[in-house]
N, C-alpha and C. Protein backbone atom coordinates (compact mmCIF):
# COMPACT_ATOMS: atom_id res chain seq x y z
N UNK A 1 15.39 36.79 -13.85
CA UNK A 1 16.36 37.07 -12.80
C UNK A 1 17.35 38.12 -13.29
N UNK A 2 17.53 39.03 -12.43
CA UNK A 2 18.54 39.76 -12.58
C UNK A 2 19.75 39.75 -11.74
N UNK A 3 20.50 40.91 -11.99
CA UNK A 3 22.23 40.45 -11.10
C UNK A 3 21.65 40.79 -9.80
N UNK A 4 21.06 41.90 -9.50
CA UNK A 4 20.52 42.12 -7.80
C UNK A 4 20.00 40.96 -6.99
N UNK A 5 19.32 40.04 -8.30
CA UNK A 5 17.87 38.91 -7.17
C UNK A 5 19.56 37.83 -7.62
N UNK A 6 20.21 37.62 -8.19
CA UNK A 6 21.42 36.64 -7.87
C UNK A 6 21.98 37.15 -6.63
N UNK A 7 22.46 38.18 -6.64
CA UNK A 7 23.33 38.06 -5.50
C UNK A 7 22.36 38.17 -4.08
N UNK A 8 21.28 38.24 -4.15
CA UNK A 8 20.46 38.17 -3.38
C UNK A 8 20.40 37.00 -3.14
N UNK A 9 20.20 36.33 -3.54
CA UNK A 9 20.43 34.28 -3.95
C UNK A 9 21.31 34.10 -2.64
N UNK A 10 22.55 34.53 -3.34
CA UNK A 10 23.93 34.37 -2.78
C UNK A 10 23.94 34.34 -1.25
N UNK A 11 23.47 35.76 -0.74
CA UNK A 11 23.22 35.85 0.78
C UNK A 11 22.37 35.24 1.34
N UNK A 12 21.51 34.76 0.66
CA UNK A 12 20.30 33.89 1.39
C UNK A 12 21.34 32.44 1.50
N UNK A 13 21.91 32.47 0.57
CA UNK A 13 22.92 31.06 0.50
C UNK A 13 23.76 30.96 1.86
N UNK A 14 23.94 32.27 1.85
CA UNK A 14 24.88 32.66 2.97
C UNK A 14 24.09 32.04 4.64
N UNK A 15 23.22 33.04 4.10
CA UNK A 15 22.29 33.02 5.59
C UNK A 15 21.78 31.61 5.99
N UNK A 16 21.55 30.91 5.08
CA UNK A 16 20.92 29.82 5.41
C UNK A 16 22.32 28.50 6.02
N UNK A 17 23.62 29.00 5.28
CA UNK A 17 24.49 27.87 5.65
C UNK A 17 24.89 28.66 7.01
N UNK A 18 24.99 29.67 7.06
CA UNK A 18 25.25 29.93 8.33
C UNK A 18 24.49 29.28 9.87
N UNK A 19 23.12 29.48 9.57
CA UNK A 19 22.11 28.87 10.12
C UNK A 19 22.32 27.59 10.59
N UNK A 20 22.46 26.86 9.64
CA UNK A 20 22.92 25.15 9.18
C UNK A 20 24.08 24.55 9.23
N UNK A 21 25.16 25.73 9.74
CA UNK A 21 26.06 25.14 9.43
C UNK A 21 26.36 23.81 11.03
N UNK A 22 25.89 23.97 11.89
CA UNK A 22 25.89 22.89 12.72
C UNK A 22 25.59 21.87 12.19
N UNK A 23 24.12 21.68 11.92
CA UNK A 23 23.97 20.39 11.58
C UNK A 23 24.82 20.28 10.39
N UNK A 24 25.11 20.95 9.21
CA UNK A 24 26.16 20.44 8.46
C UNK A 24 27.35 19.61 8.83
N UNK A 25 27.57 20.20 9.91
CA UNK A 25 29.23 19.56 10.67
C UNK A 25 28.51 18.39 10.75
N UNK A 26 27.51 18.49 11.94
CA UNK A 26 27.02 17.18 12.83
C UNK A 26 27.08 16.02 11.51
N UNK A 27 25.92 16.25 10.86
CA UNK A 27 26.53 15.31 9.68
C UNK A 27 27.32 14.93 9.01
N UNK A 28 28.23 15.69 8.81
CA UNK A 28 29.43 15.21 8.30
C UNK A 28 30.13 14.50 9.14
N UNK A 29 30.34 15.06 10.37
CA UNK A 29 31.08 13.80 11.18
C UNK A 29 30.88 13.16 11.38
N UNK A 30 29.48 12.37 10.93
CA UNK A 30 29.55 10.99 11.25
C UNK A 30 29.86 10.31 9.98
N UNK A 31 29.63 11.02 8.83
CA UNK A 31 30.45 10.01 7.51
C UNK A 31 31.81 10.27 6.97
N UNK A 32 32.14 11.66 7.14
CA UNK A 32 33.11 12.41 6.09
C UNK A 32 33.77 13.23 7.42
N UNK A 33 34.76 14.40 7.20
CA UNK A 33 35.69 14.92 7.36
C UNK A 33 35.15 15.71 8.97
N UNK A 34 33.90 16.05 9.17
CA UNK A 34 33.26 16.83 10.18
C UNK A 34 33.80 18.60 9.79
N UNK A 35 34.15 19.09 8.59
CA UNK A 35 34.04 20.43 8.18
C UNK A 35 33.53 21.16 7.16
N UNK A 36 32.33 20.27 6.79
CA UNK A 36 31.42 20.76 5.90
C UNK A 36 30.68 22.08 5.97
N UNK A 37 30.12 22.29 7.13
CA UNK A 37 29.71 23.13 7.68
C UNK A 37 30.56 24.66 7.85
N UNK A 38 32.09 24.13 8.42
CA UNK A 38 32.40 25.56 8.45
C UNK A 38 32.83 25.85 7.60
N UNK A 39 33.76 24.73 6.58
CA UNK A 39 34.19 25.44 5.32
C UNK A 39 33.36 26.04 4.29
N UNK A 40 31.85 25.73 4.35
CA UNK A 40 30.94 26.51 4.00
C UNK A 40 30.21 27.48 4.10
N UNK A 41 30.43 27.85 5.11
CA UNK A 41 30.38 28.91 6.14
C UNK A 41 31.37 29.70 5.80
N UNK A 42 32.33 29.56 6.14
CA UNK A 42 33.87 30.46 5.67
C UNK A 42 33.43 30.96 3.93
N UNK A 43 33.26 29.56 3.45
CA UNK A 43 33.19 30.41 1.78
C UNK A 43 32.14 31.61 1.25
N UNK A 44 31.07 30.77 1.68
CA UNK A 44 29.99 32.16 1.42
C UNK A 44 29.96 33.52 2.29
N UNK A 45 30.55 32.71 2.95
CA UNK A 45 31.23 34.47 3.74
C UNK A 45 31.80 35.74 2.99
N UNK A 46 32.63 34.51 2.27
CA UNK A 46 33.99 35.59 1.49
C UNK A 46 33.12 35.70 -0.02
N UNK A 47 32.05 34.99 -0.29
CA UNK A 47 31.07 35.34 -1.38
C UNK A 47 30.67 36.71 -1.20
N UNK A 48 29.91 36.92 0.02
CA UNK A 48 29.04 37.80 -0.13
C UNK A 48 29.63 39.17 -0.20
N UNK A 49 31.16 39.34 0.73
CA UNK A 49 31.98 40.11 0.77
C UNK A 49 32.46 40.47 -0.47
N UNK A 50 32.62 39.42 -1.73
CA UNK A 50 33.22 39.89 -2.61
C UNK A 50 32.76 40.66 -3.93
N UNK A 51 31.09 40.28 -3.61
CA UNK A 51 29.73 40.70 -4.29
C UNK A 51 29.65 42.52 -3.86
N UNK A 52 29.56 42.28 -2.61
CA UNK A 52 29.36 43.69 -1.75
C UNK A 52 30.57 44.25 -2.32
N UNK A 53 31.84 44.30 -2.29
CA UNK A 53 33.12 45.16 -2.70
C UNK A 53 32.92 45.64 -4.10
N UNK A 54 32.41 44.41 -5.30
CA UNK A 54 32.48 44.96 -6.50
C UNK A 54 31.41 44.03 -7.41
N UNK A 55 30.24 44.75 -6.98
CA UNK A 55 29.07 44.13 -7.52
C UNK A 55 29.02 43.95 -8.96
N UNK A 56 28.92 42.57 -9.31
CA UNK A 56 28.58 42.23 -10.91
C UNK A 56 27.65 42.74 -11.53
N UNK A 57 27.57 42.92 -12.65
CA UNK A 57 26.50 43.70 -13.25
C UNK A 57 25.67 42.77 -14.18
N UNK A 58 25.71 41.43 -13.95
CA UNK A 58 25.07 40.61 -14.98
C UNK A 58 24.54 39.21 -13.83
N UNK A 59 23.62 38.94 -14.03
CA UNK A 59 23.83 37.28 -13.67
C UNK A 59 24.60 36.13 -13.68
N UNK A 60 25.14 36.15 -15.09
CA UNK A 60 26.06 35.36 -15.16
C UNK A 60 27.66 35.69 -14.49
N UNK A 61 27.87 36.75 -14.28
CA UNK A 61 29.29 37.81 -13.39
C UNK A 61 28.83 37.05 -12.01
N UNK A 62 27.29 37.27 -11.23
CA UNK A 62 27.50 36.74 -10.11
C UNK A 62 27.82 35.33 -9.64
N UNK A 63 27.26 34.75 -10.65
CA UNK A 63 27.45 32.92 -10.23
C UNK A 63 29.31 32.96 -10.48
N UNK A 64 29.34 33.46 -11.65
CA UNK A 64 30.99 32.69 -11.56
C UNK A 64 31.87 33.36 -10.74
N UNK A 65 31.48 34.77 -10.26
CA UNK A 65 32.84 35.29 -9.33
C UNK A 65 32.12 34.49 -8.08
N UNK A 66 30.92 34.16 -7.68
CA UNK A 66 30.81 33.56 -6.61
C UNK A 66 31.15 32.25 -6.66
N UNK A 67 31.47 31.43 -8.04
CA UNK A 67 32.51 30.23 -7.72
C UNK A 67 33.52 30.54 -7.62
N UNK A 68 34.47 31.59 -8.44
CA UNK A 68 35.63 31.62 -8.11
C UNK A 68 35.68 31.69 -6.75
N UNK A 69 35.25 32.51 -6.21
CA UNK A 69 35.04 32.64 -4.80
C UNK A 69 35.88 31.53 -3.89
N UNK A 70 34.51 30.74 -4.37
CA UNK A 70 34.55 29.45 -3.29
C UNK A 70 35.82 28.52 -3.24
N UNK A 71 35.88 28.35 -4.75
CA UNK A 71 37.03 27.49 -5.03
C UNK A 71 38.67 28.09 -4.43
N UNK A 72 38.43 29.36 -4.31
CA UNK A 72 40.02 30.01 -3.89
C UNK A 72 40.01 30.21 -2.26
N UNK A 73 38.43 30.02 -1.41
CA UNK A 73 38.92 30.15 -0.06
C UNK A 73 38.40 28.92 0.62
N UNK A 74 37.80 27.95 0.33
CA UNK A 74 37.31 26.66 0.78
C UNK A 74 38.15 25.18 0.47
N UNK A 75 38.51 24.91 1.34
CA UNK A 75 38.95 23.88 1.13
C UNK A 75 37.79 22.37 1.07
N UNK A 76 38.88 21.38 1.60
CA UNK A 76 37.96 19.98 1.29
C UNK A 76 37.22 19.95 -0.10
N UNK A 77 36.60 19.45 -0.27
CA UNK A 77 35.98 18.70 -1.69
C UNK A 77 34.62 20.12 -1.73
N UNK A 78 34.13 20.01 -0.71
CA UNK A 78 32.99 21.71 -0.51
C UNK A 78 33.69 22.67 -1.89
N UNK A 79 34.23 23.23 -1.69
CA UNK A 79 34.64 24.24 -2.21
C UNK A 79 34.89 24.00 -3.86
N UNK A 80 35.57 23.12 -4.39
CA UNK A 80 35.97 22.80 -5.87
C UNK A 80 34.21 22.32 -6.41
N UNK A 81 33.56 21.89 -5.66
CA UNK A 81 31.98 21.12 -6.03
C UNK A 81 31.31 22.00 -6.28
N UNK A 82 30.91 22.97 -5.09
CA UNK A 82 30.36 24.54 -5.11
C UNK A 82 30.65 25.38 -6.30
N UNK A 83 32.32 25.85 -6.24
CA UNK A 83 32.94 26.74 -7.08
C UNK A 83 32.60 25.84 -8.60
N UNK A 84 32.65 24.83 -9.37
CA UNK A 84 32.82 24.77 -10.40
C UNK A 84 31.25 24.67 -10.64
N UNK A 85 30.29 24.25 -9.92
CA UNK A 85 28.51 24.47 -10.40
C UNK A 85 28.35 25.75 -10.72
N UNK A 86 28.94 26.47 -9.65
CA UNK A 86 28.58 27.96 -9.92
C UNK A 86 28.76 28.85 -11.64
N UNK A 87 30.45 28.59 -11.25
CA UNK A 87 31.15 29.11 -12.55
C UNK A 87 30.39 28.15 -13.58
N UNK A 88 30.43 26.82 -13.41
CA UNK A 88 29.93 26.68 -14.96
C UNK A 88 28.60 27.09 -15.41
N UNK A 89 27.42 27.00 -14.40
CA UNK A 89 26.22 27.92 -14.38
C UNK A 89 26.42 29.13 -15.15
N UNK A 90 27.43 29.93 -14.41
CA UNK A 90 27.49 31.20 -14.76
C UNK A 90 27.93 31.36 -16.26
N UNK A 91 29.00 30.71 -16.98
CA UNK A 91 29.12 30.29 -18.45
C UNK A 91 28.21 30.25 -19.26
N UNK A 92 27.59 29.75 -18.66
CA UNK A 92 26.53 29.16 -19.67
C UNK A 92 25.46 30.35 -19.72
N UNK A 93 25.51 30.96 -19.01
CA UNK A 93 23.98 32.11 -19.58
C UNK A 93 24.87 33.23 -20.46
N UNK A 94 23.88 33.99 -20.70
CA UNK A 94 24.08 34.83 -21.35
C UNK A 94 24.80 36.06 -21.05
N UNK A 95 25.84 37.10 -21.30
CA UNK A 95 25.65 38.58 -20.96
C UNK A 95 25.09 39.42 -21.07
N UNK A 96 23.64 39.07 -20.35
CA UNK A 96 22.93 39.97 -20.46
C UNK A 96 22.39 40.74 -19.09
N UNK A 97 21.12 41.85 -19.03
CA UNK A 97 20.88 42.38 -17.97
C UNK A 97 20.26 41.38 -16.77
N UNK A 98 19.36 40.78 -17.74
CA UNK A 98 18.35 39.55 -17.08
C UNK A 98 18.33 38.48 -17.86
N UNK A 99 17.96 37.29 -16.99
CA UNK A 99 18.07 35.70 -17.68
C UNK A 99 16.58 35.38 -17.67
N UNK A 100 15.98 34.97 -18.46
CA UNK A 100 14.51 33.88 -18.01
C UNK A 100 14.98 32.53 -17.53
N UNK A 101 13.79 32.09 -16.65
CA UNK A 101 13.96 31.05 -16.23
C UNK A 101 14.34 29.89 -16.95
N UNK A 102 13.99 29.75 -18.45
CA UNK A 102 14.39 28.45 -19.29
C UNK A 102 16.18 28.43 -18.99
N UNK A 103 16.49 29.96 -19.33
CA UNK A 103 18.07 30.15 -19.50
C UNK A 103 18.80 30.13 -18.09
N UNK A 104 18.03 30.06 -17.11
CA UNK A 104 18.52 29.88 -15.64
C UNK A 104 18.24 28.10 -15.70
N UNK A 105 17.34 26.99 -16.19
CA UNK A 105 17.81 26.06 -16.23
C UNK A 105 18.83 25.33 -16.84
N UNK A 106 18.52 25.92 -18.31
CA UNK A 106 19.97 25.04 -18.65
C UNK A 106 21.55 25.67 -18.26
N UNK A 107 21.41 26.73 -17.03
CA UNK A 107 22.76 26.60 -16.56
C UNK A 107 22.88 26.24 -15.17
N UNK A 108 21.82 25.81 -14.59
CA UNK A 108 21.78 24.86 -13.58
C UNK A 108 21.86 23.51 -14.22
N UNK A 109 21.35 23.16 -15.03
CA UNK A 109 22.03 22.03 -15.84
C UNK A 109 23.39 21.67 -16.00
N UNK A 110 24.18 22.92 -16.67
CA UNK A 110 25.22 22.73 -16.89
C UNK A 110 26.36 22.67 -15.40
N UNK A 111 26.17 22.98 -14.25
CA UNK A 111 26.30 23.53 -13.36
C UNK A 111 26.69 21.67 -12.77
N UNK A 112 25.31 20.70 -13.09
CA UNK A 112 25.56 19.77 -12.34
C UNK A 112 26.49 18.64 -13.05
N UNK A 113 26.33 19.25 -14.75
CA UNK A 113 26.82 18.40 -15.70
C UNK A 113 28.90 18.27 -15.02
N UNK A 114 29.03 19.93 -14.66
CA UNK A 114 30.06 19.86 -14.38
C UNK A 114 30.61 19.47 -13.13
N UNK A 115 29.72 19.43 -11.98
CA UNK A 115 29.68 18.83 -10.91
C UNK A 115 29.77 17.08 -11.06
N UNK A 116 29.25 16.49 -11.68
CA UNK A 116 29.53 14.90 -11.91
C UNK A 116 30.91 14.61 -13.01
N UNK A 117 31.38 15.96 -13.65
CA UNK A 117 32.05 15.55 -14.64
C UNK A 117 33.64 15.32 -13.55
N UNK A 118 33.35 16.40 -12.36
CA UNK A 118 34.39 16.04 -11.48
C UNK A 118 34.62 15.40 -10.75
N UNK A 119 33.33 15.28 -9.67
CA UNK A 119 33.12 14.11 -8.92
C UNK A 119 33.24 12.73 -9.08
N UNK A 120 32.39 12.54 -10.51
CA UNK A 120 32.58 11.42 -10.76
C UNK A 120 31.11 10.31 -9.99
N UNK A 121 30.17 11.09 -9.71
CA UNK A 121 29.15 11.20 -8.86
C UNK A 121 28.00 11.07 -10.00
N UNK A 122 27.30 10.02 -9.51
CA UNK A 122 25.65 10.10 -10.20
C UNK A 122 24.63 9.62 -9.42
N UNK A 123 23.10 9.55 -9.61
CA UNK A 123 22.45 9.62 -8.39
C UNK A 123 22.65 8.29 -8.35
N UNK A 124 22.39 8.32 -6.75
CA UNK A 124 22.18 6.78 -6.10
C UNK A 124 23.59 6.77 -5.08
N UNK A 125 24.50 7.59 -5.61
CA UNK A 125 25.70 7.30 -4.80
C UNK A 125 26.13 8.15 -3.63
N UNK A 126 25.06 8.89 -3.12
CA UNK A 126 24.66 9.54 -1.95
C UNK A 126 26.11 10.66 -1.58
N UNK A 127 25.83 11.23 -2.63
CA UNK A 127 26.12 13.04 -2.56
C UNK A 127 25.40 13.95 -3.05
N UNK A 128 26.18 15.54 -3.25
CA UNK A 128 25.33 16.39 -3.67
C UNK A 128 24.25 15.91 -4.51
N UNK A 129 24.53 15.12 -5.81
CA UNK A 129 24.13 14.91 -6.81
C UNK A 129 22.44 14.10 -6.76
N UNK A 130 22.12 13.93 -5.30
CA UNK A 130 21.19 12.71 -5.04
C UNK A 130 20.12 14.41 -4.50
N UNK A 131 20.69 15.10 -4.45
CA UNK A 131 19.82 16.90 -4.32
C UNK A 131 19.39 17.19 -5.35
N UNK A 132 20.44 17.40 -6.17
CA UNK A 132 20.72 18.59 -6.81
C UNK A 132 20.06 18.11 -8.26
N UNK A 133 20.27 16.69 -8.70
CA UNK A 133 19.43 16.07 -9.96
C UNK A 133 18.08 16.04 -9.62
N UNK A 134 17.27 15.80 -9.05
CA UNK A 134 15.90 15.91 -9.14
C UNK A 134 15.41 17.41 -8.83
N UNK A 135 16.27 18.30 -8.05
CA UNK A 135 16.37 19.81 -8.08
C UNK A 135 15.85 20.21 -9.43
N UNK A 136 17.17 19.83 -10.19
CA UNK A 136 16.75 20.26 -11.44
C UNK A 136 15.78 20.09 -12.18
N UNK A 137 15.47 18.82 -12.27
CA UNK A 137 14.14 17.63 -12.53
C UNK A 137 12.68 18.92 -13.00
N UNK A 138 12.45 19.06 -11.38
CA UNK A 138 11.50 19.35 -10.93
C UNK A 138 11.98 20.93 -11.29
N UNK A 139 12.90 22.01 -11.07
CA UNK A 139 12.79 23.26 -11.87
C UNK A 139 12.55 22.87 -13.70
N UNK A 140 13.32 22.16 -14.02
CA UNK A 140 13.14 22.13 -15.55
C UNK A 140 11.80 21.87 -16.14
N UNK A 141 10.88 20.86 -15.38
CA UNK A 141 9.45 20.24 -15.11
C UNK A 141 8.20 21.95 -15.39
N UNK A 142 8.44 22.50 -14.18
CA UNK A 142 8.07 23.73 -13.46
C UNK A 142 8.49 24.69 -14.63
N UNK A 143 9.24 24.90 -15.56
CA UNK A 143 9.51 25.67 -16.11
C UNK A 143 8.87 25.64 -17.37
N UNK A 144 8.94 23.86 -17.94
CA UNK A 144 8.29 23.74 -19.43
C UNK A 144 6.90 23.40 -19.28
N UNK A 145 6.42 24.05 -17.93
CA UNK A 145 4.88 23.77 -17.77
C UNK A 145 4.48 25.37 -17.93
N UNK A 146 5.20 26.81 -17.96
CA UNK A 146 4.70 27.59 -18.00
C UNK A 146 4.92 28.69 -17.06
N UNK A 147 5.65 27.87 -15.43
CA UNK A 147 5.96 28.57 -14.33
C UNK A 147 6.59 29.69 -14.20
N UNK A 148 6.57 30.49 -13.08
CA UNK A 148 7.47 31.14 -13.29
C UNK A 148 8.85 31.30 -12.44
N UNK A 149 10.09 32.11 -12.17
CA UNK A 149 11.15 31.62 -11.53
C UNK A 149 10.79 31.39 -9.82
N UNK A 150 9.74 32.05 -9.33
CA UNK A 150 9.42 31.67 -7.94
C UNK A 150 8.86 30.63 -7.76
N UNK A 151 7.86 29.55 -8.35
CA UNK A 151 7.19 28.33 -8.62
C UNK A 151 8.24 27.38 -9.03
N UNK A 152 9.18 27.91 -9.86
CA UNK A 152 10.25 27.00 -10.66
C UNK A 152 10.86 26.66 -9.40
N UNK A 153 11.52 27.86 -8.90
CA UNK A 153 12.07 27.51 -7.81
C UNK A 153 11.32 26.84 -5.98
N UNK A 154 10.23 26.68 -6.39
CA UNK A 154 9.69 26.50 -5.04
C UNK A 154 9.68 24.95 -5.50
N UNK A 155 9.73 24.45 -6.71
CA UNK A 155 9.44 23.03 -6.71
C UNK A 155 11.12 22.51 -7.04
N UNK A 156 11.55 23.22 -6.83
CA UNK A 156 13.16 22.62 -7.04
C UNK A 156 13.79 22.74 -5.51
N UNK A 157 13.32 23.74 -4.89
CA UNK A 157 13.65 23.42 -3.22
C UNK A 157 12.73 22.25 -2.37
N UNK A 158 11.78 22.01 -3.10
CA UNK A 158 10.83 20.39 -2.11
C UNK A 158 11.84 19.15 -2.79
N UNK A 159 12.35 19.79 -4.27
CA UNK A 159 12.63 18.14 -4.94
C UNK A 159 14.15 18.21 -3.72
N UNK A 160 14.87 19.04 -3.98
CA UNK A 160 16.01 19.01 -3.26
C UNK A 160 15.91 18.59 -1.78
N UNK A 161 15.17 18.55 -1.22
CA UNK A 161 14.81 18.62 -0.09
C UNK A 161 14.75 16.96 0.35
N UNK A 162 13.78 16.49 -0.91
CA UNK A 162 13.17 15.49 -0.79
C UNK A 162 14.60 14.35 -1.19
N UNK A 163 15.38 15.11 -2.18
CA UNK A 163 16.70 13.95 -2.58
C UNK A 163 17.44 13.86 -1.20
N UNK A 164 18.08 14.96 -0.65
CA UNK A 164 18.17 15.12 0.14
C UNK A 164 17.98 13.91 1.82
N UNK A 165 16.40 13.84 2.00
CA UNK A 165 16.39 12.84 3.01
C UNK A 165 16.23 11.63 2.45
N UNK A 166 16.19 11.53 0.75
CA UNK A 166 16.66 9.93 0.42
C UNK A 166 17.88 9.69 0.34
N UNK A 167 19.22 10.30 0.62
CA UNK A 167 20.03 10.18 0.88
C UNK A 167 20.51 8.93 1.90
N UNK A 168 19.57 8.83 3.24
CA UNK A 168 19.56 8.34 4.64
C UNK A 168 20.08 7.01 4.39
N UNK A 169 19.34 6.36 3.54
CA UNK A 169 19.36 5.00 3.46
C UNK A 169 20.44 4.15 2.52
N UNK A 170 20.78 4.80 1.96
CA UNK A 170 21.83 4.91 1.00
C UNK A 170 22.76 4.16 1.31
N UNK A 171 23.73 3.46 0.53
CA UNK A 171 25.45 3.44 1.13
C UNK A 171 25.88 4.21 0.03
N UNK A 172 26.78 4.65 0.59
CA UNK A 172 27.75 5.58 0.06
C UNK A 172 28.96 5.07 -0.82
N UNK A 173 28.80 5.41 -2.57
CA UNK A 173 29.92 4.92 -2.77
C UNK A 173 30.71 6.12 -4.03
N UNK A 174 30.89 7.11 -3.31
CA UNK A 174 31.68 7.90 -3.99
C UNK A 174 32.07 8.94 -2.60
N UNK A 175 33.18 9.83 -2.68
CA UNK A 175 33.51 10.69 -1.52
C UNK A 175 34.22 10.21 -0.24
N UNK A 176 34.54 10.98 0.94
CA UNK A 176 35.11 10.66 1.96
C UNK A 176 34.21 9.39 2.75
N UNK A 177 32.73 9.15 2.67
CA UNK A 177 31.70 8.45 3.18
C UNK A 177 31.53 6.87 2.56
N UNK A 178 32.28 7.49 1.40
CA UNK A 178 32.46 5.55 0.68
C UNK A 178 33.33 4.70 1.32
N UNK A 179 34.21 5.00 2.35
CA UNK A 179 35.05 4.80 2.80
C UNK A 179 34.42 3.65 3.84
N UNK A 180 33.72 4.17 4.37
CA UNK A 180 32.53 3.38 5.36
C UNK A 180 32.15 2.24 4.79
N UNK A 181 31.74 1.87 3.49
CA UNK A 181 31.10 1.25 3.22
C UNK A 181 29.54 0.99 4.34
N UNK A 182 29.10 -0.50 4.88
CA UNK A 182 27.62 -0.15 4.97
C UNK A 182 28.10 0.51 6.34
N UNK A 183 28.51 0.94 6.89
CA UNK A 183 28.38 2.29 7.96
C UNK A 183 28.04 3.42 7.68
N UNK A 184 28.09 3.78 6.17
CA UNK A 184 27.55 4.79 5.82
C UNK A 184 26.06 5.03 5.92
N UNK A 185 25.26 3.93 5.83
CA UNK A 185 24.03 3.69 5.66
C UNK A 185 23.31 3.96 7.11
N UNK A 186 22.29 5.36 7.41
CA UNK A 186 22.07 5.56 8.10
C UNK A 186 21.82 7.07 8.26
N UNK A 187 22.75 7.53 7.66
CA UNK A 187 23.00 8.99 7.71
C UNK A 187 22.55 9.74 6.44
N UNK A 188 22.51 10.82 6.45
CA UNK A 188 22.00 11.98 5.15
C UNK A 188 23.38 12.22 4.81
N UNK A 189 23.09 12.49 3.82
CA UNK A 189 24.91 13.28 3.23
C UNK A 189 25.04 14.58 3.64
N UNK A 190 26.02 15.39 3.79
CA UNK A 190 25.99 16.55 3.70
C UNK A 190 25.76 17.59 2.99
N UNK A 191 26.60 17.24 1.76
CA UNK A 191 26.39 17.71 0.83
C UNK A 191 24.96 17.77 0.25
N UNK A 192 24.36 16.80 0.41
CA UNK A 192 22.92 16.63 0.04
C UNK A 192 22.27 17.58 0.30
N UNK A 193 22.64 17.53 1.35
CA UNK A 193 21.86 18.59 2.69
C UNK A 193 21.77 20.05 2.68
N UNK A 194 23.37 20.33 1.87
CA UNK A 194 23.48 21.76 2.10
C UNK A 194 22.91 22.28 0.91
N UNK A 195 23.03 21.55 -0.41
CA UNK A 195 21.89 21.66 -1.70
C UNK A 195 20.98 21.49 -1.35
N UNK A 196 20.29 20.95 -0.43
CA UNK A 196 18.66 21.45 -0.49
C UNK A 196 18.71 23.62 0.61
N UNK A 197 19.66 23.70 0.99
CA UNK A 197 19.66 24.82 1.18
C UNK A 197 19.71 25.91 0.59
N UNK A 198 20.84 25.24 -0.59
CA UNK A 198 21.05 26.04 -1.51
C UNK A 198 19.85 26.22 -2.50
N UNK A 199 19.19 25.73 -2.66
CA UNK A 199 18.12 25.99 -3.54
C UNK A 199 16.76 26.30 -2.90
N UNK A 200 16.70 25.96 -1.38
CA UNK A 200 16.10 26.58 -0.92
C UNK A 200 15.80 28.22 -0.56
N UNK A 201 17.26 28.21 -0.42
CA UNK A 201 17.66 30.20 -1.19
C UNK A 201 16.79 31.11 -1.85
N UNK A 202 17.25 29.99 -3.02
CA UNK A 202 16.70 30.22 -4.87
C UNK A 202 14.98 30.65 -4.22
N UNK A 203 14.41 29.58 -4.03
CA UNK A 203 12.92 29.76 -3.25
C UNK A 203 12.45 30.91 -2.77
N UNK A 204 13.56 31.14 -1.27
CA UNK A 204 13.10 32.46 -0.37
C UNK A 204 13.05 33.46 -1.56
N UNK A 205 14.34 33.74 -1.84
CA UNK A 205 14.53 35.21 -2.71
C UNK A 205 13.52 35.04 -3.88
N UNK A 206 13.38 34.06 -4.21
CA UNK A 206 11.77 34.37 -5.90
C UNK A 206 10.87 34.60 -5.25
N UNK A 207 10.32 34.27 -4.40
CA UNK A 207 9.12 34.56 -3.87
C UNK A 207 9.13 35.80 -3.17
N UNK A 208 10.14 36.23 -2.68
CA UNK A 208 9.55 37.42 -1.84
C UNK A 208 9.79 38.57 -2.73
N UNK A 209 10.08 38.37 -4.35
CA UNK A 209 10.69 39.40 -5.30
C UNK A 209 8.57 38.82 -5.94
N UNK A 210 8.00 40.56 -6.05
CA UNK A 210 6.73 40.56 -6.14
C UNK A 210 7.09 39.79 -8.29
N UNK A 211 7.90 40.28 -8.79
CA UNK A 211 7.69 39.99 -10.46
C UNK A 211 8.27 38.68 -10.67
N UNK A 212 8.10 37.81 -9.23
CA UNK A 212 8.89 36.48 -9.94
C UNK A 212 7.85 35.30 -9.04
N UNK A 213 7.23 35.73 -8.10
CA UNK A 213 6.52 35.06 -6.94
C UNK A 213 5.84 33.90 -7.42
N UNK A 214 5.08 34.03 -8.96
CA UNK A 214 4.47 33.04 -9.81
C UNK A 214 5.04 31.78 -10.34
């Protein structure tokens, strides 16, 4: 991966919450705040804008100005969850031109390490984290089998996908949705939801980049 196919990432991130961002709301209002959707919407907005004004020249430049990003125009819990995966992702690689996929997992690793270190979130407790851990699972899997970042990533957008609608059944006991207790049970998370988008991204853009499609 290079800084172009990241921020390429980014807008697909964009495009896809834009897309989604209804049902994002819809879901959220029935457990949590009902502004998942647009405050996600709003943020990757001001992502892509801020990519386009003064394009990073590294991979690791795009993930973390696209957390800073998030974290300085998103409110609710969206924005600090987003912004600190990103940035710490982005930490963790290298300064270099291009990352390999091993070095794009362990900062999606680090990404979620720092996502639970805030939340306070681990799987089972029906948030991002019930996505975004077997996400990884299944890229890290995909990766030490030989894959390459479009395969890595095509099996980290089904796992996400798949945490995602195990979410449903769940009760909720971390976030605005723990609140419910078993009323929560019934519904997908949002957050869940919008990580399987987000890595569904990751997917579109490897595959349609011909040196990563494998």
């Amino acid at each position: 991966m290079d800084a172009a196919l990241a921020g390429d990432w980014m807008r697909a991130a964009a495009a896809a919450v834009a897309a989604g961002a209804g049902r994002l709301t819809e879901l959220d209002t029935a457990i949590g705040d009902g502004d998942h959707g647009a405050n996600l919407h709003r943020g990757f907005t001001a992502v892509v804008a801020a990519l386009t004004e003064s394009p990073p020249q590294t991979v690791s430049e795009v993930l973390v100005k696209a957390g800073t990003t998030l974290m300085s125009r998103v409110g609710g819990a969206s924005g600090p969850l987003y912004g600190t995966a990103l940035r710490a992702a982005g930490k963790a690689l290298p300064a270099t031109p291009t990352v390999e996929p091993a070095e794009l997992a362990a900062a999606l690793h680090a990404g979620l390490a720092a996502v639970r270190r805030l939340g306070g979130a681990a799987p089972g407790d029906k948030t991002m984290v019930d996505a975004y851990a077997p996400a990884l699972d299944a890229f890290e899997t995909a990766v030490a089998g030989g894959a390459g970042l479009g395969a890595a990533a095509q099996a980290a957008a089904g796992a996400a996908r798949a945490g995602a609608e195990a979410t449903v059944p769940m009760r909720a006991r971390k976030g605005r949705a723990s609140y419910l207790g078993e009323r929560s049970i019934g519904h997908q998370d949002p957050g869940a939801a919008s990580t399987g988008l987000f890595f569904a991204a990751l997917a579109e853009v490897s595959q349609a980049h011909p040196r990563h499609a494998d």
